[in-house]
PDB file of N, CA and C in Angstrom:
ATOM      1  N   UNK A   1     138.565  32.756  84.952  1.00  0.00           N
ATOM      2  CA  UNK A   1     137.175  32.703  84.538  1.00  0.00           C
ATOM      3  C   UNK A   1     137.027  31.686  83.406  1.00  0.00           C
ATOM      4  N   UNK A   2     136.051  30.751  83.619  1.00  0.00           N
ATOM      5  CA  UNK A   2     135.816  29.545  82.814  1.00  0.00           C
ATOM      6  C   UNK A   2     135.288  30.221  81.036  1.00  0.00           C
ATOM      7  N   UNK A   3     135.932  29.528  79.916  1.00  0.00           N
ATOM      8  CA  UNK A   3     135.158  30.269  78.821  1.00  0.00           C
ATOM      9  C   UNK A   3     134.351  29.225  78.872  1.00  0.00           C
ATOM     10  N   UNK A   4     133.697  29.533  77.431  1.00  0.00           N
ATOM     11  CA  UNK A   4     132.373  28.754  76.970  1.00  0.00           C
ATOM     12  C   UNK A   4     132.898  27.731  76.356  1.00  0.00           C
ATOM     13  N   UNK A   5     133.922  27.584  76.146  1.00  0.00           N
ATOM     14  CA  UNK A   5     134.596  25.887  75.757  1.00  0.00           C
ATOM     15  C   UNK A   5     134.623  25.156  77.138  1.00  0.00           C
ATOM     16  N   UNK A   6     135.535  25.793  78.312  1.00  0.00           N
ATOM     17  CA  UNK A   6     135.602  24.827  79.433  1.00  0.00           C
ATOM     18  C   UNK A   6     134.661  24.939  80.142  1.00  0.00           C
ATOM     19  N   UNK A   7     133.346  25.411  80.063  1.00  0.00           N
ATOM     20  CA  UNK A   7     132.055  24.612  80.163  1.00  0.00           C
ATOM     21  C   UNK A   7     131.190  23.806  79.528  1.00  0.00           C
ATOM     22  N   UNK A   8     131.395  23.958  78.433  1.00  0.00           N
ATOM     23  CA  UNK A   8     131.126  22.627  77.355  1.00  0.00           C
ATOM     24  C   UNK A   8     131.528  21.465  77.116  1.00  0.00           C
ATOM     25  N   UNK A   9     132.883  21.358  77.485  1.00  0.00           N
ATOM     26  CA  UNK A   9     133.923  20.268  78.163  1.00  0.00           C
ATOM     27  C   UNK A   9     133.391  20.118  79.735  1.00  0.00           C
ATOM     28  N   UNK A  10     133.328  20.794  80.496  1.00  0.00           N
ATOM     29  CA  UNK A  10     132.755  20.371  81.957  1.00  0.00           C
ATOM     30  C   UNK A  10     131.377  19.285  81.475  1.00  0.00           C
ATOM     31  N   UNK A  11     130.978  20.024  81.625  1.00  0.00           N
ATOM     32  CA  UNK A  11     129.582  19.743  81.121  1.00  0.00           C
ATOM     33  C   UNK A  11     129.401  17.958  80.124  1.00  0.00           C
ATOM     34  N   UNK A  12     130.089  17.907  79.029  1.00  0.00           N
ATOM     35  CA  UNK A  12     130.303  16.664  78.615  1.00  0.00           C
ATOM     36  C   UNK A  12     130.983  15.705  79.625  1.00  0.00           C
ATOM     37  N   UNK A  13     132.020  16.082  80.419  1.00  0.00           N
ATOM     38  CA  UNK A  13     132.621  15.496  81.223  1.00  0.00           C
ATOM     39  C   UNK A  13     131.790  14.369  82.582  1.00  0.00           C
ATOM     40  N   UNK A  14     130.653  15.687  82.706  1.00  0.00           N
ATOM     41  CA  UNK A  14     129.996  15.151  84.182  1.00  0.00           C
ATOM     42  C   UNK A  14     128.761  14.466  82.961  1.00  0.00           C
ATOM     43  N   UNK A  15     128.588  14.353  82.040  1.00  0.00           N
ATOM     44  CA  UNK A  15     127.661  13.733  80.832  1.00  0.00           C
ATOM     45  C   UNK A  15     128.222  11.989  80.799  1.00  0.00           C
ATOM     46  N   UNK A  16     129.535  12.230  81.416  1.00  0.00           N
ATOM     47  CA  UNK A  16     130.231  10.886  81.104  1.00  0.00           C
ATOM     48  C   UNK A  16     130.316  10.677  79.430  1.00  0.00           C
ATOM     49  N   UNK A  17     130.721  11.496  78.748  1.00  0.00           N
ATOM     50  CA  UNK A  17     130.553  11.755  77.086  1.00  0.00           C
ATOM     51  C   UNK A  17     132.143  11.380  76.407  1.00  0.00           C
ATOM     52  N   UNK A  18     132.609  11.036  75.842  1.00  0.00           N
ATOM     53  CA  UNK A  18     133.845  11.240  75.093  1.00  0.00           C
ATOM     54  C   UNK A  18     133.262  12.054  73.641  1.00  0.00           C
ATOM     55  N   UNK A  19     134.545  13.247  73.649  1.00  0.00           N
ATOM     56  CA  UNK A  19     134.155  14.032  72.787  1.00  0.00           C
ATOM     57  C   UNK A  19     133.826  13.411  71.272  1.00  0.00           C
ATOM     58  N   UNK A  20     134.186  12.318  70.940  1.00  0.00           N
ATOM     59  CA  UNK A  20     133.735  11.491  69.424  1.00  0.00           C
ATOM     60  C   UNK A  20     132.123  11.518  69.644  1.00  0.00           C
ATOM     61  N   UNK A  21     131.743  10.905  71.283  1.00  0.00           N
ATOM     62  CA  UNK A  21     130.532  10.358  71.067  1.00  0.00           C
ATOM     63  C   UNK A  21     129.513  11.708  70.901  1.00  0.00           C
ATOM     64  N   UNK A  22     129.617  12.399  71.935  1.00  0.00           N
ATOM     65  CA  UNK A  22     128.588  13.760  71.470  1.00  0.00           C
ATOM     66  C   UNK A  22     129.065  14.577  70.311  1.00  0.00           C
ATOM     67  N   UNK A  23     130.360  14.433  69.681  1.00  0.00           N
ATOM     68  CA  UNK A  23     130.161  14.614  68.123  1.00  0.00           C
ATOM     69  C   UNK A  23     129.071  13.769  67.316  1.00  0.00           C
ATOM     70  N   UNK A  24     128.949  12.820  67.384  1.00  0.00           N
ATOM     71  CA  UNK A  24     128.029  12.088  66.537  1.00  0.00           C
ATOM     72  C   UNK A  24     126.734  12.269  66.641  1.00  0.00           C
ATOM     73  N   UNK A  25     126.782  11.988  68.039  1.00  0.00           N
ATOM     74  CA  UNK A  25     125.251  12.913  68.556  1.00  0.00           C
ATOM     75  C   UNK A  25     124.878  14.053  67.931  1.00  0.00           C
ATOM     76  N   UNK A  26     125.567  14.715  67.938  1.00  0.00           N
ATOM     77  CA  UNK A  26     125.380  16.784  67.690  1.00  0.00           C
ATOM     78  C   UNK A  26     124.873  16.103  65.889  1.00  0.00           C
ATOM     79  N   UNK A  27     125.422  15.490  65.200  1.00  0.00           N
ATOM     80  CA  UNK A  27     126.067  15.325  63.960  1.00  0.00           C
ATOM     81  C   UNK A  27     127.061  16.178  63.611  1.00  0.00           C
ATOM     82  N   UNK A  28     127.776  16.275  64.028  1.00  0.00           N
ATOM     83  CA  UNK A  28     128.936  17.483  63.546  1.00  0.00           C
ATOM     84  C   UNK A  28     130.565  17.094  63.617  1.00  0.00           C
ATOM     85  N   UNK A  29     131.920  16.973  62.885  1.00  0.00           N
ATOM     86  CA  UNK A  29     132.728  16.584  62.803  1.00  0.00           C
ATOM     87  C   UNK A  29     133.393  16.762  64.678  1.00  0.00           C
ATOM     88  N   UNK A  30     134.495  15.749  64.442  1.00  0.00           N
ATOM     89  CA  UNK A  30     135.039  15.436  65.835  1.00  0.00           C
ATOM     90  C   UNK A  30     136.102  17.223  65.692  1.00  0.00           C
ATOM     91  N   UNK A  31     136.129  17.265  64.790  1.00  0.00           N
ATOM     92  CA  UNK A  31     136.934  18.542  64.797  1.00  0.00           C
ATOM     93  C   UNK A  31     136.165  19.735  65.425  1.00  0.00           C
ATOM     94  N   UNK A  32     135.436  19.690  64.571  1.00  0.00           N
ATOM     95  CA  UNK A  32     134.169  21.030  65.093  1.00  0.00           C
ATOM     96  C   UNK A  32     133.885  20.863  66.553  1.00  0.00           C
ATOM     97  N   UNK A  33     133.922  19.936  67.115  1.00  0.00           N
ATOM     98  CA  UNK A  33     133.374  20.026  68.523  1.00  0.00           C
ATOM     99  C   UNK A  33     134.258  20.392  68.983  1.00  0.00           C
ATOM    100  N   UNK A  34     135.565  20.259  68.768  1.00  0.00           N
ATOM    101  CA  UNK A  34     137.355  20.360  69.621  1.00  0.00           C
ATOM    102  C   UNK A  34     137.129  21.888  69.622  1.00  0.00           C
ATOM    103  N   UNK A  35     136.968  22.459  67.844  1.00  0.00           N
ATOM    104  CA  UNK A  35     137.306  23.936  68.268  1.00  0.00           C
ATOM    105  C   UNK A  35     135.964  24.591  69.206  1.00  0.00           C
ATOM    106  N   UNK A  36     134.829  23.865  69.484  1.00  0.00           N
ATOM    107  CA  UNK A  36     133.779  24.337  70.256  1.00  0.00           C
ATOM    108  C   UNK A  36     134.792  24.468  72.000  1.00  0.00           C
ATOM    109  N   UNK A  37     135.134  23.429  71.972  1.00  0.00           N
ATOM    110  CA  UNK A  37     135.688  23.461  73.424  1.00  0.00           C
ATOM    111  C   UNK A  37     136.904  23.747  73.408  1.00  0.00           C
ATOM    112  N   UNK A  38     137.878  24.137  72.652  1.00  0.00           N
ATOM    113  CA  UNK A  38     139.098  24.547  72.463  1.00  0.00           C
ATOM    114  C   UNK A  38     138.968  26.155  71.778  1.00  0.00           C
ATOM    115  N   UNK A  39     137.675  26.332  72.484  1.00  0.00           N
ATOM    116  CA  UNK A  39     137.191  28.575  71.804  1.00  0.00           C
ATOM    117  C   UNK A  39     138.290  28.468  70.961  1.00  0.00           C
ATOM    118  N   UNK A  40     137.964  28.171  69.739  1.00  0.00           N
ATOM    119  CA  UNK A  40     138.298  28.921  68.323  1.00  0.00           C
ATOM    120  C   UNK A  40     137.136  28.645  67.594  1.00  0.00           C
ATOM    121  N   UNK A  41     136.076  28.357  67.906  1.00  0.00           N
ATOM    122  CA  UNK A  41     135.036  28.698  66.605  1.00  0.00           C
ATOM    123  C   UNK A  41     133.883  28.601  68.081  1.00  0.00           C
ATOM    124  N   UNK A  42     132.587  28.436  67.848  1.00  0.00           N
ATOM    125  CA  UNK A  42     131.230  28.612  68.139  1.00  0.00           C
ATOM    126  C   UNK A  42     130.084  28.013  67.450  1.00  0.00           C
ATOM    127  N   UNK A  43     129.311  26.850  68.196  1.00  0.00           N
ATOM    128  CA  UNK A  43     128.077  26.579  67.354  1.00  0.00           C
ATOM    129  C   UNK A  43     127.358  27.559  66.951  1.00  0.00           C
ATOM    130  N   UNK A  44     126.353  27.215  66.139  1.00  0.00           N
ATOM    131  CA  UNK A  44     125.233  27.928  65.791  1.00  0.00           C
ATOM    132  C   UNK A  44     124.378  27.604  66.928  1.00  0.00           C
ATOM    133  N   UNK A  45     123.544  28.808  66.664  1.00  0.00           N
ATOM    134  CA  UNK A  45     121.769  28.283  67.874  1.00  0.00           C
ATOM    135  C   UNK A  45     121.447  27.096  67.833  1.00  0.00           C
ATOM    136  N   UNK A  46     120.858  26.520  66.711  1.00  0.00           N
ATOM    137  CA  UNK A  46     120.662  25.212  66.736  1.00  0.00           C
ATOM    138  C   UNK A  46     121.051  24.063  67.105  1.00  0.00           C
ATOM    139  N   UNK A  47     122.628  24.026  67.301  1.00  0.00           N
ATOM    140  CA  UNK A  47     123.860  23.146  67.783  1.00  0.00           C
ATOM    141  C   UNK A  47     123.642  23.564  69.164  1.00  0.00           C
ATOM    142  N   UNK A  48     123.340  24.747  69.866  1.00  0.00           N
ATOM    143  CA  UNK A  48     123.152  25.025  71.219  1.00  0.00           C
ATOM    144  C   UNK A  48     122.260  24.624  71.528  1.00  0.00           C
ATOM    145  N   UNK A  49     121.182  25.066  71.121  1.00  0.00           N
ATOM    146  CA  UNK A  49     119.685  24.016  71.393  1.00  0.00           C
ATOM    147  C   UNK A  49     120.017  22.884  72.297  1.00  0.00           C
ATOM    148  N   UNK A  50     120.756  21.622  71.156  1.00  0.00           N
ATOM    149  CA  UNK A  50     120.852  20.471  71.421  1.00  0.00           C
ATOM    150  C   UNK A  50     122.201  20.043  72.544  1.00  0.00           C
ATOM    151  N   UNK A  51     123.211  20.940  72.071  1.00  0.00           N
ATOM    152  CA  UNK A  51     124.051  20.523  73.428  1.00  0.00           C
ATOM    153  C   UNK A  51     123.313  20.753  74.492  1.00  0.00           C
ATOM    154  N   UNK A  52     122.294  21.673  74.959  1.00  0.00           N
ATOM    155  CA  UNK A  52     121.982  22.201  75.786  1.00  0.00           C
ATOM    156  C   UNK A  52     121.480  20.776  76.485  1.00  0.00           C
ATOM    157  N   UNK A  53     120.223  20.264  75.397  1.00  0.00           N
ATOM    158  CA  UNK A  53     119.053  19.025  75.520  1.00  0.00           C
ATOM    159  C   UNK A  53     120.323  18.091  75.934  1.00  0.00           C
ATOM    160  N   UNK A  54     121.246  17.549  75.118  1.00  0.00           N
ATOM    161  CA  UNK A  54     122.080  16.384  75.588  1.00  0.00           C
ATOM    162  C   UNK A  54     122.643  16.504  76.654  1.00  0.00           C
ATOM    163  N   UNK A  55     123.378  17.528  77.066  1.00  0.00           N
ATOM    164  CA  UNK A  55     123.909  17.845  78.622  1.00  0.00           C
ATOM    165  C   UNK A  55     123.423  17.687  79.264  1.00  0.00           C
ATOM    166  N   UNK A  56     122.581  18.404  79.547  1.00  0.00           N
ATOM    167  CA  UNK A  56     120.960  18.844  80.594  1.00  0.00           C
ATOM    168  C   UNK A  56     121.689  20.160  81.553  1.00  0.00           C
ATOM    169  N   UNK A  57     121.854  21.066  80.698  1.00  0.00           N
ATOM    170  CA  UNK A  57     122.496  22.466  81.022  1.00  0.00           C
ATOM    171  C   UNK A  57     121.731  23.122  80.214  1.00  0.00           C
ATOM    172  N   UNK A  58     121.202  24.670  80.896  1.00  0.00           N
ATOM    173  CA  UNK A  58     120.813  25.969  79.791  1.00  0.00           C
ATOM    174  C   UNK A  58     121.467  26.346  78.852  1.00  0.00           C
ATOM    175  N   UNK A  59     121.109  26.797  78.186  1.00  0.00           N
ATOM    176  CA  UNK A  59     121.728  27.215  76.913  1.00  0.00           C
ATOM    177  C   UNK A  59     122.547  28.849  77.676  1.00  0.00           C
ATOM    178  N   UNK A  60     121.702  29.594  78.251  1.00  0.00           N
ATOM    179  CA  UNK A  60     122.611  30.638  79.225  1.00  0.00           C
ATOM    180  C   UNK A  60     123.624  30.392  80.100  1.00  0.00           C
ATOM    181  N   UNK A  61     123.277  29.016  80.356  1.00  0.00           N
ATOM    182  CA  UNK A  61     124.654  28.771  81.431  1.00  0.00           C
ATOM    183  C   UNK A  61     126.000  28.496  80.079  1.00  0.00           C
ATOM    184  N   UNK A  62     125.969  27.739  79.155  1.00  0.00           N
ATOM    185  CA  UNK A  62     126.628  27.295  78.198  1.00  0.00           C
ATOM    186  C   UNK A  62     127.313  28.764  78.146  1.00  0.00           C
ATOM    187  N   UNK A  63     126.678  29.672  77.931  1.00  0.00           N
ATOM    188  CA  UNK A  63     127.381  31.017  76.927  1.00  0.00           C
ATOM    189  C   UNK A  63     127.994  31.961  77.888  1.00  0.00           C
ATOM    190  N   UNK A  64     127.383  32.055  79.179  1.00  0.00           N
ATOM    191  CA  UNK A  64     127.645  32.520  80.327  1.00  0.00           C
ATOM    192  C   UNK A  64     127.818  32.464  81.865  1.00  0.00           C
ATOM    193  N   UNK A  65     127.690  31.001  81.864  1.00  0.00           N
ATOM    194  CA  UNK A  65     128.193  30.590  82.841  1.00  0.00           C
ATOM    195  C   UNK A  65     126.962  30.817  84.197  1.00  0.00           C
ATOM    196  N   UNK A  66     126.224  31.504  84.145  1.00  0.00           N
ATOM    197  CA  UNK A  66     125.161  31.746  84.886  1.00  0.00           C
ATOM    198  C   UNK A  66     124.136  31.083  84.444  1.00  0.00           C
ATOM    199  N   UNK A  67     123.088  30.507  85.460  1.00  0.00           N
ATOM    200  CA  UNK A  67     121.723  29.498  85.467  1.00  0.00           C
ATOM    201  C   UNK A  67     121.951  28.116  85.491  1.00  0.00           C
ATOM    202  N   UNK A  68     121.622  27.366  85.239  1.00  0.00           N
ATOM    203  CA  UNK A  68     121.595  25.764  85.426  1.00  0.00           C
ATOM    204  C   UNK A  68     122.459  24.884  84.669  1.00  0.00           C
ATOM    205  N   UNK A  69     123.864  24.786  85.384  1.00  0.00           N
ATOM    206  CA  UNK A  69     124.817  24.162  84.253  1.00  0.00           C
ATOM    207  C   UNK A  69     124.892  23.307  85.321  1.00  0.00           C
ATOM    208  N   UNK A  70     126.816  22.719  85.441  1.00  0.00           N
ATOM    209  CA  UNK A  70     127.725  21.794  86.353  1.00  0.00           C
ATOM    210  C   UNK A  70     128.782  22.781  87.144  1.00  0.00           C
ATOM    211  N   UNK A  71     129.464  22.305  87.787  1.00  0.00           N
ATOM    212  CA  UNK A  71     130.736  23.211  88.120  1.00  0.00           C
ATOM    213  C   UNK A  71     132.127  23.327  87.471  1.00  0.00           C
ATOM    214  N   UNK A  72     131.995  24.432  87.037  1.00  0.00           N
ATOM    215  CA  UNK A  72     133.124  24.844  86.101  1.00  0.00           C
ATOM    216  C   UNK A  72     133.951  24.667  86.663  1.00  0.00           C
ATOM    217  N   UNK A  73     135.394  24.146  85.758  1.00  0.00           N
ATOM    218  CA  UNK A  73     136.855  23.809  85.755  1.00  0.00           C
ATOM    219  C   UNK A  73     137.337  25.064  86.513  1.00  0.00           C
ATOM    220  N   UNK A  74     137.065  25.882  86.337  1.00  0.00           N
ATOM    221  CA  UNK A  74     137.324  27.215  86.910  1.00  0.00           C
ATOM    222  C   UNK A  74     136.934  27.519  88.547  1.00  0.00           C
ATOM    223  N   UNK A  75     135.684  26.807  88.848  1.00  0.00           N
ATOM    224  CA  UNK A  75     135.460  26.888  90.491  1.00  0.00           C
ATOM    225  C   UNK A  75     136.229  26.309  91.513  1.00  0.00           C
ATOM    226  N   UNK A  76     137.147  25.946  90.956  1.00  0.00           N
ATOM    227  CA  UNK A  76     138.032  24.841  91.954  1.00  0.00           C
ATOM    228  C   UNK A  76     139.098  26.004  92.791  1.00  0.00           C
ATOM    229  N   UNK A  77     138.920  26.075  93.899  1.00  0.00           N
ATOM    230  CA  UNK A  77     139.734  27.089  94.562  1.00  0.00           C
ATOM    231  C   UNK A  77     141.441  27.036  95.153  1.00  0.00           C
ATOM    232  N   UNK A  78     142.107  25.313  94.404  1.00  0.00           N
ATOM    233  CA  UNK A  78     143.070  25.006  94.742  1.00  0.00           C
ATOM    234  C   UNK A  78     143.853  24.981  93.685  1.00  0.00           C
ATOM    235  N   UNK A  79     144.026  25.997  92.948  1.00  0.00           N
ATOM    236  CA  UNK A  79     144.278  25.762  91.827  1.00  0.00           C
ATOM    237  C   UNK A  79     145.090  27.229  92.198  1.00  0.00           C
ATOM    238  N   UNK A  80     147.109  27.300  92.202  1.00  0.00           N
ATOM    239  CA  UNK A  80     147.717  27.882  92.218  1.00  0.00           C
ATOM    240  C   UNK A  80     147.627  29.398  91.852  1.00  0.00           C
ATOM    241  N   UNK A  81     147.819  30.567  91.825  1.00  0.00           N
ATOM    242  CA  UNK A  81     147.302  31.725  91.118  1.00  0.00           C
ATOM    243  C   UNK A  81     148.170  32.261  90.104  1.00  0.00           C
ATOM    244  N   UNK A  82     149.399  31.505  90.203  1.00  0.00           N
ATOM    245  CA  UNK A  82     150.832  31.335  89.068  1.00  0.00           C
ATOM    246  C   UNK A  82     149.993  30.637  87.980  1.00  0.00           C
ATOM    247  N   UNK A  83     149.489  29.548  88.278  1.00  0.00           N
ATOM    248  CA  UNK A  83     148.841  28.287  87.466  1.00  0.00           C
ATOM    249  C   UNK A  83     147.617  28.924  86.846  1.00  0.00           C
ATOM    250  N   UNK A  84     146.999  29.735  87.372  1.00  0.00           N
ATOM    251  CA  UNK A  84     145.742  30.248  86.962  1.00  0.00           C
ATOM    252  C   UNK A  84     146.122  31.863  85.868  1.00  0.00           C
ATOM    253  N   UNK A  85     147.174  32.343  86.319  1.00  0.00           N
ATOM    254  CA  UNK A  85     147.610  33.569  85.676  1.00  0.00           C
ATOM    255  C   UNK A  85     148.219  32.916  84.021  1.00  0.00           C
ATOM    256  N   UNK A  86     148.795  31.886  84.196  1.00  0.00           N
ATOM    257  CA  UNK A  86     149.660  31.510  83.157  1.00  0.00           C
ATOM    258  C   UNK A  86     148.079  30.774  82.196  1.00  0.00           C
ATOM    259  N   UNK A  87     147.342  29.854  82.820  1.00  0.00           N
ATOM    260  CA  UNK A  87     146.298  29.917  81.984  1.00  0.00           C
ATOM    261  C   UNK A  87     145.568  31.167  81.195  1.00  0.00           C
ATOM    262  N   UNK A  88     145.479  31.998  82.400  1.00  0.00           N
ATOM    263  CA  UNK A  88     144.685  33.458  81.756  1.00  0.00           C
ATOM    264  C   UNK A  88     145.750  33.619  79.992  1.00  0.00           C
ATOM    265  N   UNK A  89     146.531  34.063  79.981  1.00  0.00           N
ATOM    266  CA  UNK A  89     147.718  34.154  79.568  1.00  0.00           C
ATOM    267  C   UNK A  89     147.307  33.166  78.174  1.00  0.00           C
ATOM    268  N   UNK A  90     147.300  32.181  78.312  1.00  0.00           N
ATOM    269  CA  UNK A  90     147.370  31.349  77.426  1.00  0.00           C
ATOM    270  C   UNK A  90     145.996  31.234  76.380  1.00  0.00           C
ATOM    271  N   UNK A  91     144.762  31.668  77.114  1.00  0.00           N
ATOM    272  CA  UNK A  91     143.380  31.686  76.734  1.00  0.00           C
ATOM    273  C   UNK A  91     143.810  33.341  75.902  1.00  0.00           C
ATOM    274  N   UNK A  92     144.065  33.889  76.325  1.00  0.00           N
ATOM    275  CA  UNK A  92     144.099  35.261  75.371  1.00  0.00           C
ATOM    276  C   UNK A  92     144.902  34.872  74.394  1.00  0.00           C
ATOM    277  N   UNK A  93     146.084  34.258  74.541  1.00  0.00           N
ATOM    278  CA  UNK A  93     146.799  34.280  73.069  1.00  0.00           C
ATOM    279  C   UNK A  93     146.450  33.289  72.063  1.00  0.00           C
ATOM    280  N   UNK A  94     145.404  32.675  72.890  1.00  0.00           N
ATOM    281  CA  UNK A  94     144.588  31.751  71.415  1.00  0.00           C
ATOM    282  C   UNK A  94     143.671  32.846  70.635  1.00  0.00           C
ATOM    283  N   UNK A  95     143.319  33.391  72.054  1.00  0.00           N
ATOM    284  CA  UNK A  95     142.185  34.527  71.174  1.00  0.00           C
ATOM    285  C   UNK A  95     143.108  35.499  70.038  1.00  0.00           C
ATOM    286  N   UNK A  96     144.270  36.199  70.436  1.00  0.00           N
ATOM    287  CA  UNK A  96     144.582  36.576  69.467  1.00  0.00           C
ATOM    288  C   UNK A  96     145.164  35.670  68.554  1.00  0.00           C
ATOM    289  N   UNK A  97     145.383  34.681  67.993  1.00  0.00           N
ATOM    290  CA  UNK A  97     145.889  33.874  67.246  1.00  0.00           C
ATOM    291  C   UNK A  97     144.435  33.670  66.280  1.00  0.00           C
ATOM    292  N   UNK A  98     142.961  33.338  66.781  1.00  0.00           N
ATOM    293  CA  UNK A  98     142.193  33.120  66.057  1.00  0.00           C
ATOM    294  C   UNK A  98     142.020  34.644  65.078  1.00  0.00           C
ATOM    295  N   UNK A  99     142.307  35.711  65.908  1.00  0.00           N
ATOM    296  CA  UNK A  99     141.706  36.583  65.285  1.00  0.00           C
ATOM    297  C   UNK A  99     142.849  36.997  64.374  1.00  0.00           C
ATOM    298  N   UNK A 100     144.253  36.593  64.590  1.00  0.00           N
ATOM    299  CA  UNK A 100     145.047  36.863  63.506  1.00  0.00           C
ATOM    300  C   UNK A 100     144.624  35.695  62.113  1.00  0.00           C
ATOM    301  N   UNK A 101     144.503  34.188  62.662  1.00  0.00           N
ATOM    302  CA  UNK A 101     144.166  33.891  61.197  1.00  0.00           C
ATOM    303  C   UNK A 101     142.873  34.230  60.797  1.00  0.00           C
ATOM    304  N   UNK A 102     141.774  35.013  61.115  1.00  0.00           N
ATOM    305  CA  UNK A 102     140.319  35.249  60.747  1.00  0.00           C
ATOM    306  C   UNK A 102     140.921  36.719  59.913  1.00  0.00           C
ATOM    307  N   UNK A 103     142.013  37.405  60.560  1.00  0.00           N
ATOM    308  CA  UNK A 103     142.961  38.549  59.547  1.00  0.00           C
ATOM    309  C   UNK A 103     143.370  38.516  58.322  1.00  0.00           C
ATOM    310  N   UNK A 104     144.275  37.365  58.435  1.00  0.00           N
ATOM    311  CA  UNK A 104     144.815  36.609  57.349  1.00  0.00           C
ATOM    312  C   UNK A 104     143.714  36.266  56.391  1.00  0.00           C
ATOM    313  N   UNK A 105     142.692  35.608  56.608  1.00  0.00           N
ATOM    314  CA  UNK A 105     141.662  34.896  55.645  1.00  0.00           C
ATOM    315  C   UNK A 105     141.281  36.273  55.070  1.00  0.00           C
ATOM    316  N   UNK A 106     140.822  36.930  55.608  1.00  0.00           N
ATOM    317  CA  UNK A 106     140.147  38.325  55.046  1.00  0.00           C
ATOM    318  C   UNK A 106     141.036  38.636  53.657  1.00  0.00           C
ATOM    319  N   UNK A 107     142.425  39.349  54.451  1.00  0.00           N
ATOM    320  CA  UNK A 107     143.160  39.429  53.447  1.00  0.00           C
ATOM    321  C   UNK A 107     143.883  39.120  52.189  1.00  0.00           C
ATOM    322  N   UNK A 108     143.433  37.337  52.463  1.00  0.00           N
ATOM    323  CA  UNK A 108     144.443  36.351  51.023  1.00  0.00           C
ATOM    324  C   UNK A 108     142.629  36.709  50.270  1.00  0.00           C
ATOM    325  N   UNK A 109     141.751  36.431  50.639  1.00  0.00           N
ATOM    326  CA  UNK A 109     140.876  36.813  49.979  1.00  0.00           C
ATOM    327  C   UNK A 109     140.382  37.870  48.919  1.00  0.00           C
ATOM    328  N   UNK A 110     141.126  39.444  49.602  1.00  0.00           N
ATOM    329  CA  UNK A 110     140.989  40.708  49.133  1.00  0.00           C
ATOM    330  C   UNK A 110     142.291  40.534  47.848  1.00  0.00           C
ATOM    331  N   UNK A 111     143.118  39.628  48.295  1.00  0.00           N
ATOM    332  CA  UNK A 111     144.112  39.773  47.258  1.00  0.00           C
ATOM    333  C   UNK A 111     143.792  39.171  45.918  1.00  0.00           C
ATOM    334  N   UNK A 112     143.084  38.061  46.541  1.00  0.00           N
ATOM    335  CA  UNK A 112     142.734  36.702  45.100  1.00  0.00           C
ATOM    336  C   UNK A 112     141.720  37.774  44.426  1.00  0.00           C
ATOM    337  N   UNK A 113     140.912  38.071  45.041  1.00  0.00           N
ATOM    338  CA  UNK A 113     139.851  39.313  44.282  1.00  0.00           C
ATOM    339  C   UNK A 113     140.635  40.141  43.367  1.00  0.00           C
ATOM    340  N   UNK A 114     141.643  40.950  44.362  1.00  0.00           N
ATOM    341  CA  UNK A 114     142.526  41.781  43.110  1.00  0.00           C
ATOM    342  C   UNK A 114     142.897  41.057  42.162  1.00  0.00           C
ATOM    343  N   UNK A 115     143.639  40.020  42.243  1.00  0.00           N
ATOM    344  CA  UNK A 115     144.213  39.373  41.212  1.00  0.00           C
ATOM    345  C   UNK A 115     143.300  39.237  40.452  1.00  0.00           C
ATOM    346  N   UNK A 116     142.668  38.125  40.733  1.00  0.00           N
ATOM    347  CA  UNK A 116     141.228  38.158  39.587  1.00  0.00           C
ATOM    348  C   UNK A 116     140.842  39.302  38.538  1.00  0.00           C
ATOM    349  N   UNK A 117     140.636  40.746  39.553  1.00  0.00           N
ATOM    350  CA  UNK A 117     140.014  41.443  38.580  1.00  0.00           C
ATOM    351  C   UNK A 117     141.625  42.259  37.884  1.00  0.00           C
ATOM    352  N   UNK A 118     142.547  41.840  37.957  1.00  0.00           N
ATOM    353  CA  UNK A 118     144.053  42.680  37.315  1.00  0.00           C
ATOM    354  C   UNK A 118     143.795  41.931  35.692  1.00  0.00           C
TER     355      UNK A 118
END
């Protein structure tokens, strides 16, 4: 199942876009767009708005894959199920990796606080 990065990457792709150029467009660092399409972070509404306008995709298809987008990286039906399992696989352990350093941040935080107030 396609996330909301590898339709945002589809989507720029059939845009004929290199990710620098609809960074500049968006105004937003070449980084920020990577983790947009590399799901570790998420625009705001407003950043959706406009990918939406520059693509020429819904903003619902963007987040969910349903209504008026392109064809997701994911619809391609020749695509091994070893090859597709080991992706699955790989998309979750980013997810837990973001949510371990979003853990981490919490915590060096709670500590600097303690310290502070010791």
């Amino acid at each position: 199942m396609a996330t909301f990065g590898d339709r945002l990457a589809a989507a720029r792709e059939q845009a004929s876009m290199e990710q620098k150029e609809l960074a500049r467009r968006l105004g937003v660092k070449l980084k920020t767009l990577q983790g947009w399409e590399y799901d570790l972070s998420e625009p705001r509404a407003n950043k959706l708005r406009m990918l939406s306008g520059l693509l020429n995709v819904s903003i619902r298809w963007l987040l969910t894959g349903e209504g008026d987008g392109v064809s997701e990286p994911g619809d391609h039906h020749d695509i091994d199920p070893d090859v597709e399992e080991v992706l699955a696989d790989i998309r979750a352990l980013k997810l837990q990796m973001t949510s371990s350093i979003d853990r981490l941040g919490r915590l060096e935080k709670q500590l600097r606080l303690k310290l502070k107030g010791s």
